[in-house]
C-alpha atoms as a PDB file:
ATOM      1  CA  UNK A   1      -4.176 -14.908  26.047  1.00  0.00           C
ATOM      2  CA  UNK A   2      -5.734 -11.339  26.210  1.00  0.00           C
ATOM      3  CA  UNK A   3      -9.245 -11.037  25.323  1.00  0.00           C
ATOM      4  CA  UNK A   4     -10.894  -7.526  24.277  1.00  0.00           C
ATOM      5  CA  UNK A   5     -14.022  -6.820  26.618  1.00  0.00           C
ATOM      6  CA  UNK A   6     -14.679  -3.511  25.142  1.00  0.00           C
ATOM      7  CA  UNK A   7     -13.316  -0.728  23.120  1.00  0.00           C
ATOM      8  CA  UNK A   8     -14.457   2.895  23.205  1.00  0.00           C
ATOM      9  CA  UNK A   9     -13.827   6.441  22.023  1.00  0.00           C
ATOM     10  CA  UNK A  10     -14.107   9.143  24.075  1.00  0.00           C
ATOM     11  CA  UNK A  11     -12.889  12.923  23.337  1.00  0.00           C
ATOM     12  CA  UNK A  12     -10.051  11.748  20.682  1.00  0.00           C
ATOM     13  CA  UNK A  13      -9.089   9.180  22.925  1.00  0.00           C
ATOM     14  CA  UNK A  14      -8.836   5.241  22.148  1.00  0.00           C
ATOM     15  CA  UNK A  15      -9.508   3.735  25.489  1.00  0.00           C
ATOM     16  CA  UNK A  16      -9.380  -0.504  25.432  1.00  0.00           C
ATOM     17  CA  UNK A  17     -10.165  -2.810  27.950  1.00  0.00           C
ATOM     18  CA  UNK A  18      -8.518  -5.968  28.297  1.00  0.00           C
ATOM     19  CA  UNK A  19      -9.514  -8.810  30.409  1.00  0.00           C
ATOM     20  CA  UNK A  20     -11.683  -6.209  32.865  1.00  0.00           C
ATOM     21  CA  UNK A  21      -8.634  -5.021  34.681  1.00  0.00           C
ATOM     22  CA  UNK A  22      -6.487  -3.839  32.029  1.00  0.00           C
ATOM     23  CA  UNK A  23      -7.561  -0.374  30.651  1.00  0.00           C
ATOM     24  CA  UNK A  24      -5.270   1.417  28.026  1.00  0.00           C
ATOM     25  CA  UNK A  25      -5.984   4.903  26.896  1.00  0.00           C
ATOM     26  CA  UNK A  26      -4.595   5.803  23.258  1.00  0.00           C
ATOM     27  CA  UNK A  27      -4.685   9.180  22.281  1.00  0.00           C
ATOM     28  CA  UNK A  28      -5.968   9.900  18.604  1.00  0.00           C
ATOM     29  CA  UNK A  29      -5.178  13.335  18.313  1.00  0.00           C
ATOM     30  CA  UNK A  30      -2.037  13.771  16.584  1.00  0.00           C
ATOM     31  CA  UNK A  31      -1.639  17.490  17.518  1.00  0.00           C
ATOM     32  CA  UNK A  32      -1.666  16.764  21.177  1.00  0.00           C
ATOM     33  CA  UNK A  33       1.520  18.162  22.828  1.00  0.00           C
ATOM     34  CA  UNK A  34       1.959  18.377  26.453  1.00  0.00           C
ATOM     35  CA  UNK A  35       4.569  21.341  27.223  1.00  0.00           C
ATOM     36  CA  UNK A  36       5.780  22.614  30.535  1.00  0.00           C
ATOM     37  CA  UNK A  37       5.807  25.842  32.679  1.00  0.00           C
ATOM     38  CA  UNK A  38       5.240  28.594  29.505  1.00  0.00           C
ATOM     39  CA  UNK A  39       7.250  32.361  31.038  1.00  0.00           C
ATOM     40  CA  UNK A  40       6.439  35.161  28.256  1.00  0.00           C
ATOM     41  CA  UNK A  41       8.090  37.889  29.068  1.00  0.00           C
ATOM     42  CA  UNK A  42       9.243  41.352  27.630  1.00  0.00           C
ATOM     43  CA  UNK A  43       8.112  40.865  24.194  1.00  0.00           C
ATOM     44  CA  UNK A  44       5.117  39.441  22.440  1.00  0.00           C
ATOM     45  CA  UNK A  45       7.898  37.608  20.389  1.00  0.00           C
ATOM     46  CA  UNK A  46       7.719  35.161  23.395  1.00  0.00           C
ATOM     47  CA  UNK A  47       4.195  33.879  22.825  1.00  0.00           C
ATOM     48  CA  UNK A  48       5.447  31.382  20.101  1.00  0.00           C
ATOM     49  CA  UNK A  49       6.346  29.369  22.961  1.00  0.00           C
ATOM     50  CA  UNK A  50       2.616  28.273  23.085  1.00  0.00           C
ATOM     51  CA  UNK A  51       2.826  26.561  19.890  1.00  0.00           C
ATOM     52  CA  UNK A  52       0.435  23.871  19.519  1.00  0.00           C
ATOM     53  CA  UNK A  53       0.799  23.368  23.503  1.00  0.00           C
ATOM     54  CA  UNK A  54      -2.688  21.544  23.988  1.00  0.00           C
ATOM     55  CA  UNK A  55      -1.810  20.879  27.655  1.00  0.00           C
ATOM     56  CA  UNK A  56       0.604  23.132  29.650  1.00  0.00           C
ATOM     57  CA  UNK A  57       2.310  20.997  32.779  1.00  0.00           C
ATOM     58  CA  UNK A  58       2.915  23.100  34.355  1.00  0.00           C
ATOM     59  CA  UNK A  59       1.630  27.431  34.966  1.00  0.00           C
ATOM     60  CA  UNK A  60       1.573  29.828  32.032  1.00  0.00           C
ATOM     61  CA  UNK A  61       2.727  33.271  33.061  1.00  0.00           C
ATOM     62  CA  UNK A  62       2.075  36.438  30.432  1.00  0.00           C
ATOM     63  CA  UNK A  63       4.076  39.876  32.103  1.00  0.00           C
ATOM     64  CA  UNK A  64       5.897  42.518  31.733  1.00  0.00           C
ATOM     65  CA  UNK A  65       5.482  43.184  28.184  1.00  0.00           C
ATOM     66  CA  UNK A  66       6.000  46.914  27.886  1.00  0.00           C
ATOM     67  CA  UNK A  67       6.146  47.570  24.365  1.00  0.00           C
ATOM     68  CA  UNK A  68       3.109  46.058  22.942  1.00  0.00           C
ATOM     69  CA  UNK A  69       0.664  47.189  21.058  1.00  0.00           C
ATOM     70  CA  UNK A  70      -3.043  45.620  19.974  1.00  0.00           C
ATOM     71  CA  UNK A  71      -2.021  45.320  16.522  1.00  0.00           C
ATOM     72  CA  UNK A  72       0.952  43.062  17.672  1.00  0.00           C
ATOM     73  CA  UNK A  73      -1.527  40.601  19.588  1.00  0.00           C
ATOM     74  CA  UNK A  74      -4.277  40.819  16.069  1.00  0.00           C
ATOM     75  CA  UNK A  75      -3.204  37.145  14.597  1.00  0.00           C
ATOM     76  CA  UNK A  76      -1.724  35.542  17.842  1.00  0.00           C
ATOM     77  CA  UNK A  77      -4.150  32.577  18.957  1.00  0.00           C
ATOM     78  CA  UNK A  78      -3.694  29.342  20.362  1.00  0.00           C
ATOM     79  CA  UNK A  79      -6.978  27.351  19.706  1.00  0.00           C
ATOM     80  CA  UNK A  80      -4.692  24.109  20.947  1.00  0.00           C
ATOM     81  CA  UNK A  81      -4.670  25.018  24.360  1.00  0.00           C
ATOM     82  CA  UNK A  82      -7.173  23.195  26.625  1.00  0.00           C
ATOM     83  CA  UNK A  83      -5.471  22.993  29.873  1.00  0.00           C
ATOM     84  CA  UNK A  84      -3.332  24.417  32.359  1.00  0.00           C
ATOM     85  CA  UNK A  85      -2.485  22.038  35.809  1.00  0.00           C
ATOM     86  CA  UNK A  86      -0.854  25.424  37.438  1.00  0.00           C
ATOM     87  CA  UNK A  87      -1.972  28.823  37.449  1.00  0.00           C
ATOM     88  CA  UNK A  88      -2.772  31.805  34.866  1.00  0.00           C
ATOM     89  CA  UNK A  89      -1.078  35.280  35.801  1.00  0.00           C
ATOM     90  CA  UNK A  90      -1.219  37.969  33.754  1.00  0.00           C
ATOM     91  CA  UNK A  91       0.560  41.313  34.681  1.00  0.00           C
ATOM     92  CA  UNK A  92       1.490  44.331  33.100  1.00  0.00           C
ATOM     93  CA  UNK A  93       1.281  42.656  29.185  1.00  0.00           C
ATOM     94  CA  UNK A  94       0.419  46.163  27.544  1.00  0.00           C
ATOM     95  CA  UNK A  95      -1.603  46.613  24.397  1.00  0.00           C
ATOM     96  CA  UNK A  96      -3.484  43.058  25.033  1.00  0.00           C
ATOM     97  CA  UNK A  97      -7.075  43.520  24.227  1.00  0.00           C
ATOM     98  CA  UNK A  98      -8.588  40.004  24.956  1.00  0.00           C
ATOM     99  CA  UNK A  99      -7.633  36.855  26.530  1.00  0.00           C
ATOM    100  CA  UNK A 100     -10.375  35.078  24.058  1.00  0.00           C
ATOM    101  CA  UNK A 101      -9.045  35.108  20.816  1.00  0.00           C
ATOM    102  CA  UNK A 102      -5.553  34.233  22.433  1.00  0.00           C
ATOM    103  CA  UNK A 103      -7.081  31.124  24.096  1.00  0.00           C
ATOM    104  CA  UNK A 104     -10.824  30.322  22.424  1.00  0.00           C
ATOM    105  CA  UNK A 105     -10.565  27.102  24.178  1.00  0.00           C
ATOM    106  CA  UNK A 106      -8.948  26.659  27.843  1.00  0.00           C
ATOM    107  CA  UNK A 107     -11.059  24.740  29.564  1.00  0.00           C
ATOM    108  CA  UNK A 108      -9.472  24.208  32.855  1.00  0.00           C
ATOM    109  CA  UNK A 109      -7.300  25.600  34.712  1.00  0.00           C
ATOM    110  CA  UNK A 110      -6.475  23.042  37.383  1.00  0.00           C
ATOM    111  CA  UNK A 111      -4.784  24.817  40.480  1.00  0.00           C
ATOM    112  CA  UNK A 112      -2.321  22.049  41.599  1.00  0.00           C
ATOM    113  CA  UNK A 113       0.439  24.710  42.406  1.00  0.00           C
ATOM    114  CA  UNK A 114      -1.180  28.415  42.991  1.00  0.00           C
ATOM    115  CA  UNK A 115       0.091  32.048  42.926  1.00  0.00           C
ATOM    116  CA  UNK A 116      -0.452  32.729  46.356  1.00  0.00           C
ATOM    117  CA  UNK A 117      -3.494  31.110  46.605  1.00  0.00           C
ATOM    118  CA  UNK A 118      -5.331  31.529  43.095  1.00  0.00           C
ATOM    119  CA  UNK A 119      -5.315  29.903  39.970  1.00  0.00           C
ATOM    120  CA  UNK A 120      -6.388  33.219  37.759  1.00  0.00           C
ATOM    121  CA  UNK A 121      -4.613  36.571  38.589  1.00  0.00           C
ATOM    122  CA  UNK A 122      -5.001  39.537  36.191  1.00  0.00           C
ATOM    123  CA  UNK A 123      -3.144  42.738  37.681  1.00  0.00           C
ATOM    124  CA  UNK A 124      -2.286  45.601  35.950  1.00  0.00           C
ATOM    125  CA  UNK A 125      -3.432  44.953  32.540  1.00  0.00           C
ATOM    126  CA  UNK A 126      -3.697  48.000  31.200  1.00  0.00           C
ATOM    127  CA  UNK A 127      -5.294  47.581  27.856  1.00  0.00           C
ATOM    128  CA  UNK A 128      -7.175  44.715  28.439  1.00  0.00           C
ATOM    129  CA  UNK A 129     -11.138  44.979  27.863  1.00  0.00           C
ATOM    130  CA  UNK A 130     -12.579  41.347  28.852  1.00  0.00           C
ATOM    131  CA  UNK A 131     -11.450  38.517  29.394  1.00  0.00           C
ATOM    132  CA  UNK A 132     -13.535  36.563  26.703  1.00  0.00           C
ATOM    133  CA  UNK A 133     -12.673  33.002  28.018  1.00  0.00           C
ATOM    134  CA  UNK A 134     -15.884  30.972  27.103  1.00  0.00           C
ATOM    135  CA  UNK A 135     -14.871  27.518  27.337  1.00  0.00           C
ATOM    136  CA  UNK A 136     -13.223  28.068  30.932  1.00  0.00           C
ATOM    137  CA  UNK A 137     -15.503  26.724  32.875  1.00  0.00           C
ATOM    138  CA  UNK A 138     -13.385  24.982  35.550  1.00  0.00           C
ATOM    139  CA  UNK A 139     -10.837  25.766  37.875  1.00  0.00           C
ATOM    140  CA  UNK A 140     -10.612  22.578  40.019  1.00  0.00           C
ATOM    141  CA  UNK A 141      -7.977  24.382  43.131  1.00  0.00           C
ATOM    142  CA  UNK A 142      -7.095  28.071  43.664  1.00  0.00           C
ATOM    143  CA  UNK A 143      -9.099  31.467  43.260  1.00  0.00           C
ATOM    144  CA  UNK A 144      -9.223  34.429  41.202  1.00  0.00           C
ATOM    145  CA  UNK A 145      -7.816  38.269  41.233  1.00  0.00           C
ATOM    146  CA  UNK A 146      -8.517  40.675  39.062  1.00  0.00           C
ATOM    147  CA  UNK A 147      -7.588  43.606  39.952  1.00  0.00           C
ATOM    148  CA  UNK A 148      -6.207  47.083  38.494  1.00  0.00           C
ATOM    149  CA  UNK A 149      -7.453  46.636  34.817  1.00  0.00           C
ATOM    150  CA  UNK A 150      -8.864  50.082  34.439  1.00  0.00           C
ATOM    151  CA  UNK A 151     -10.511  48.867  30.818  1.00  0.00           C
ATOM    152  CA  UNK A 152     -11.752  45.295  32.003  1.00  0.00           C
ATOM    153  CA  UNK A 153     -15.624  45.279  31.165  1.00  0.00           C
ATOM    154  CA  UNK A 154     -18.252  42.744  32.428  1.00  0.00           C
ATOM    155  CA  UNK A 155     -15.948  40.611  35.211  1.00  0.00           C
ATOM    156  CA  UNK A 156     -18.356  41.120  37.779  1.00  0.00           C
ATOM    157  CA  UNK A 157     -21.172  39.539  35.343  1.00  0.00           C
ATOM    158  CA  UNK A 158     -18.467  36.421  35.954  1.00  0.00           C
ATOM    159  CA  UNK A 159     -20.020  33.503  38.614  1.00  0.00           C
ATOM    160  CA  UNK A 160     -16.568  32.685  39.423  1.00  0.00           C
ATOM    161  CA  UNK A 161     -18.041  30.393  42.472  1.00  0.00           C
ATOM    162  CA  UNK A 162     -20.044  28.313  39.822  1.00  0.00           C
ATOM    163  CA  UNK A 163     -16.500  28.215  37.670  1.00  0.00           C
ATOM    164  CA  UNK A 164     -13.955  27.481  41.147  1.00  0.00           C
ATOM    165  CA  UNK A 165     -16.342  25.627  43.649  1.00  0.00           C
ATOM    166  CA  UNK A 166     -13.490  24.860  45.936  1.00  0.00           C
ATOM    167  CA  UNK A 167     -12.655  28.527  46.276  1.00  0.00           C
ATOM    168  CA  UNK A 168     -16.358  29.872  46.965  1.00  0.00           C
ATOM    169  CA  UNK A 169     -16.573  33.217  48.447  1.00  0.00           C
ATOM    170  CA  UNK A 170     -12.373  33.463  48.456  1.00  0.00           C
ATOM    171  CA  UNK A 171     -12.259  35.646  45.172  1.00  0.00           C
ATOM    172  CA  UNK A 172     -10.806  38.877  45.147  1.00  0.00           C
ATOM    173  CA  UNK A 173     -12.592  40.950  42.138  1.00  0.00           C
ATOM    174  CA  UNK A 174     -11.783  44.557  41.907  1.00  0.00           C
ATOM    175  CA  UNK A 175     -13.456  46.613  39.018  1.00  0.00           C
ATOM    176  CA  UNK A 176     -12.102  50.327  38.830  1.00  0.00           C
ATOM    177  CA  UNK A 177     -13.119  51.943  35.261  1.00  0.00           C
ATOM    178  CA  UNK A 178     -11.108  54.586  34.085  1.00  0.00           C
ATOM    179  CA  UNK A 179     -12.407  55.450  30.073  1.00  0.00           C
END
């Protein structure tokens, strides 16, 4: 006979515990989808793999989009998106402005597998004038790079020790402004 000792909920999740060692956790929000390794590449086009991705198992990986302007990236956002267990790279996506209206609320960006070593790499975004991600405020493994984004305001402003405590003083931030 299984008796309920308590039952609790706890950022849209059921969680019940039965008999004190039995715990089950029931997720309650039905727009939860888990998707894997997300590669968006050579046309914005490719960002509609992010659909209602709330987790990503997995690294996301924006590059090489040559032919894209800012007007292309004006209505793309992906509010879903909370987590990412890999790594973040962006390189060479042209005409993106803003990582922040594309992902208003990543949250963590856990570092299980790196890109050599960090969890964050922007290189080589042209276009791009901040990063704008104010609900990141974890990455649990790996560093950041940011480097080459002649545009990129404010990343020095950034404590990125305070937002990847395992990776304190490993950072590699280069600002170069060319207006």
């Amino acid at each position: 006979m299984c008796y309920l000792v308590f039952a609790v909920i706890f950022n849209d999740f059921l969680i019940l515990n039965f008999k004190k060692t039995e715990v089950y956790k029931i997720n309650l929000n039905l727009n939860f989808k888990v998707c894997g390794n997300i590669d968006i590449r050579n046309s914005v086009k490719q960002f509609s793999k992010l659909e209602r991705c709330t987790v990503v198992e997995g690294y996301v990986q924006i590059v090489l989009i040559d032919n894209g302007t800012p007007k292309d990236y004006e209505n793309l956002t992906f509010p879903d998106l909370r987590e990412i267990t890999d790594y973040l790279l962006l390189f060479r996506a042209i005409g993106l402005p803003s990582l922040g209206k594309l992902f208003p609320n990543l949250s963590v960006i856990r570092g299980r597998i790196l890109f050599h070593d960090f969890a964050l790499v922007v290189y080589e975004m042209l276009q791009l004038q901040q990063l704008a991600l104010k609900n990141l405020t974890d990455i649990v493994r790996g560093a950041v790079r940011i480097e080459k984004n002649p545009k990129l305001c404010f990343v020095e402003t950034i404590d990125w020790d305070r937002i990847a405590k395992t990776a304190k003083n490993s950072h590699f931030i280069h600002v170069s402004y060319f207006h």
